[in-house]
Protein backbone atom coordinates (compact mmCIF):
# COMPACT_ATOMS: atom_id res chain seq x y z
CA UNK A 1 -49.35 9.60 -2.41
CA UNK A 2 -51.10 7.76 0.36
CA UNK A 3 -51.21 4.92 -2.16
CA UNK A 4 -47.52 4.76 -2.61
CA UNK A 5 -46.85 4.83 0.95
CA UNK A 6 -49.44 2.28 1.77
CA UNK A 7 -47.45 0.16 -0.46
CA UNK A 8 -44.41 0.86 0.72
CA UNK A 9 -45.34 -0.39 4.17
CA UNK A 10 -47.12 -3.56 2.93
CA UNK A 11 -43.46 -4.00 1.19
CA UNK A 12 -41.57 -3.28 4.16
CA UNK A 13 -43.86 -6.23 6.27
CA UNK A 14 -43.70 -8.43 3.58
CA UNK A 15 -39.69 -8.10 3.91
CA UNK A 16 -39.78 -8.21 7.50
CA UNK A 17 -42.20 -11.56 7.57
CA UNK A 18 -39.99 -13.11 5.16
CA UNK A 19 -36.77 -12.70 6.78
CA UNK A 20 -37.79 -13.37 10.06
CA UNK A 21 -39.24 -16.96 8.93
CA UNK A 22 -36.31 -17.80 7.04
CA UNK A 23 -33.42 -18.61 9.96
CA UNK A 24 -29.95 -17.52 8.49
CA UNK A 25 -27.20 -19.60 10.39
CA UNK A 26 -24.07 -17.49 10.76
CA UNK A 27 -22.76 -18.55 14.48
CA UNK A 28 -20.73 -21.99 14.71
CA UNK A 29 -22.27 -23.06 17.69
CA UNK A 30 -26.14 -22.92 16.29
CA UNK A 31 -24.91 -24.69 13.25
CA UNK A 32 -23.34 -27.19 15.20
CA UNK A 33 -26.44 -27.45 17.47
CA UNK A 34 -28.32 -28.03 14.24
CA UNK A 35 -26.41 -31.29 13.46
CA UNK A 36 -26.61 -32.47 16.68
CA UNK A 37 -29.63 -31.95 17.41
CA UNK A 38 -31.00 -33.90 14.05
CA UNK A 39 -28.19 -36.38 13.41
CA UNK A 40 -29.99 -39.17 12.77
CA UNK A 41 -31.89 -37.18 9.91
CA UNK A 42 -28.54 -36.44 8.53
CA UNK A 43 -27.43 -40.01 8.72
CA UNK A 44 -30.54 -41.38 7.25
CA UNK A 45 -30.27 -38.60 4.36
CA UNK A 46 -26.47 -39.58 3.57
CA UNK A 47 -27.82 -43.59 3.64
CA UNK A 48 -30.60 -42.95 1.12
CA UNK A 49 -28.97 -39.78 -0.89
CA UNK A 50 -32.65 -38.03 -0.51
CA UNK A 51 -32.07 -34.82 1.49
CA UNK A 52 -35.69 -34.04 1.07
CA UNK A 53 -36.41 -34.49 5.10
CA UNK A 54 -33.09 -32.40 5.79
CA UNK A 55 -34.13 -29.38 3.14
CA UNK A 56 -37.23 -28.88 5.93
CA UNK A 57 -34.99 -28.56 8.97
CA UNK A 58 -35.44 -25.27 10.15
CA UNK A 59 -31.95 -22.92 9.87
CA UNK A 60 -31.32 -25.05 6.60
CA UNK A 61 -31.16 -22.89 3.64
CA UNK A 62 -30.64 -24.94 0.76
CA UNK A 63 -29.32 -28.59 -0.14
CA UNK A 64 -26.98 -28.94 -3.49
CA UNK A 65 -26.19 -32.80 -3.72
CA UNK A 66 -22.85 -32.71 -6.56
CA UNK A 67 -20.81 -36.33 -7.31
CA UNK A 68 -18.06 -35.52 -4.44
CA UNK A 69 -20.28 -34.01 -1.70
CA UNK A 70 -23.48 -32.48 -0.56
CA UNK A 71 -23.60 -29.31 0.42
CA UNK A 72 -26.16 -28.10 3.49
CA UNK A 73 -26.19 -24.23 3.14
CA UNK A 74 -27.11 -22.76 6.71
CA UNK A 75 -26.51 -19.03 6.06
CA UNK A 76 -24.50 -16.11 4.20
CA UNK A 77 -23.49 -12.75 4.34
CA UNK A 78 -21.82 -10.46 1.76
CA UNK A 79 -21.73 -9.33 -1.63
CA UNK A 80 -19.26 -9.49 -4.01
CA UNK A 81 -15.85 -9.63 -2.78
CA UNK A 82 -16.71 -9.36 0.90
CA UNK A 83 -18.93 -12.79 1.13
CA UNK A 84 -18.59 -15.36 3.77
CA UNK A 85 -21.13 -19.04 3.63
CA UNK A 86 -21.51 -21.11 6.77
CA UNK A 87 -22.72 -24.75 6.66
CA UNK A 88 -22.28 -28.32 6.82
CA UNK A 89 -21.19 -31.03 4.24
CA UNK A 90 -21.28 -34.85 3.59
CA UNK A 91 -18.41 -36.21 1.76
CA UNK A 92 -18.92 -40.30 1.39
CA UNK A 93 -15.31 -40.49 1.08
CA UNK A 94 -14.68 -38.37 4.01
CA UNK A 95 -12.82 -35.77 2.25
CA UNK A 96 -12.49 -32.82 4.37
CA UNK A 97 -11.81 -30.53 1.18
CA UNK A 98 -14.33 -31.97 -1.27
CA UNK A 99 -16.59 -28.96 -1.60
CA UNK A 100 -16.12 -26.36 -3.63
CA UNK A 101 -15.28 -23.53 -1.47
CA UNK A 102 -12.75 -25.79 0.19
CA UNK A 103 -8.82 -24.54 0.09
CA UNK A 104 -6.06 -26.99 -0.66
CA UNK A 105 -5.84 -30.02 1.68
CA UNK A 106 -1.93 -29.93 1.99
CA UNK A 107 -2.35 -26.09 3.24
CA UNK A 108 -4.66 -26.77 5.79
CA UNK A 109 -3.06 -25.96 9.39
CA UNK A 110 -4.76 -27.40 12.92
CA UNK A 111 -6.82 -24.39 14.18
CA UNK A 112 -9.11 -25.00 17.07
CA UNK A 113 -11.19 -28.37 17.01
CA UNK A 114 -10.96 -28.47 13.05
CA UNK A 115 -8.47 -26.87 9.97
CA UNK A 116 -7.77 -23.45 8.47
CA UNK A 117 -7.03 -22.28 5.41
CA UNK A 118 -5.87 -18.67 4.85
CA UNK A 119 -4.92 -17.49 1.57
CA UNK A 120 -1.54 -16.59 1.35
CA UNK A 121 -1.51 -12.30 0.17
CA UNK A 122 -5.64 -12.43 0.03
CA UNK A 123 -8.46 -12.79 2.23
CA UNK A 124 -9.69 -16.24 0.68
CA UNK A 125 -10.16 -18.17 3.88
CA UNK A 126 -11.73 -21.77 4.95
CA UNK A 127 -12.44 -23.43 8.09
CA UNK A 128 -13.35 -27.14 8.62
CA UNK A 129 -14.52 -29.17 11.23
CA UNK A 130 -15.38 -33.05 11.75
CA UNK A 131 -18.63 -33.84 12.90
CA UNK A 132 -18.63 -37.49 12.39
CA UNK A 133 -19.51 -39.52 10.01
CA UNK A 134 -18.66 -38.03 7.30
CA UNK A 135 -20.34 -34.89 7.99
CA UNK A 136 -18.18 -31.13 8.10
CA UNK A 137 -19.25 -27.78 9.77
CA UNK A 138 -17.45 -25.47 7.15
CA UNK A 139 -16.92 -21.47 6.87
CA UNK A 140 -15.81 -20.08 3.69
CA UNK A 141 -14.69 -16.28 3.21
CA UNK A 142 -13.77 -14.83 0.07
């Protein structure tokens, strides 16, 4: 028994250590602080196309690079049908809707200092905001 619960604690720290190292972005403001605060890392990234020096910036969760855009995943919360990403995106074309989570341009409304899509009869929502060049502070919601 006292090996199981040793276990269980050495578990329970490992859990703790990991999530505590690994920053999960939720709040618009950090996430906007994030770009600001390393634009020209962004800027050289987009220039080049490697995101490798981007990846390491701390509150960055992953990098997917597609044709269209390149996502920068900052944090998540959910399961299932309750889940809701926060990030930023590069489109080269400066396409406000190019990633994949994006609603439909033509339904986006002004909201704020960026756009809004709400799902008409669901909860599918998406948010979008310029940062410059090229780059978008997005929250998705589905």
């Amino acid at each position: 028994m006292k090996k199981l619960i040793s276990l269980l604690g050495v578990l329970v720290c490992f859990v703790f250590i990991f999530t505590a190292c690994s920053k999960n972005l939720t709040e618009k403001s950090d996430i906007i602080s994030l770009y600001q605060n390393n634009e020209e890392t962004f800027l050289q990234a987009a220039n080049s196309g490697d995101y490798s020096t981007v990846e390491n910036i701390r509150g960055v969760q992953s990098v997917y690079i597609s044709e269209k855009y390149v996502d920068i995943s900052c944090g998540g919360a959910g399961f299932g049908p309750s889940t809701h990403y926060y990030g930023i995106f590069y489109s080269a074309d400066g396409d406000m809707c190019a990633i994949d989570v994006a609603g439909p341009e033509d339904e986006l409304v002004e909201s704020g200092d960026g756009y809004l899509y709400q799902e008409s009869g669901g909860d599918n929502r998406y948010y979008v905001e310029a940062l410059g060049n090229n780059f978008y502070y997005y929250e998705a919601d589905f």
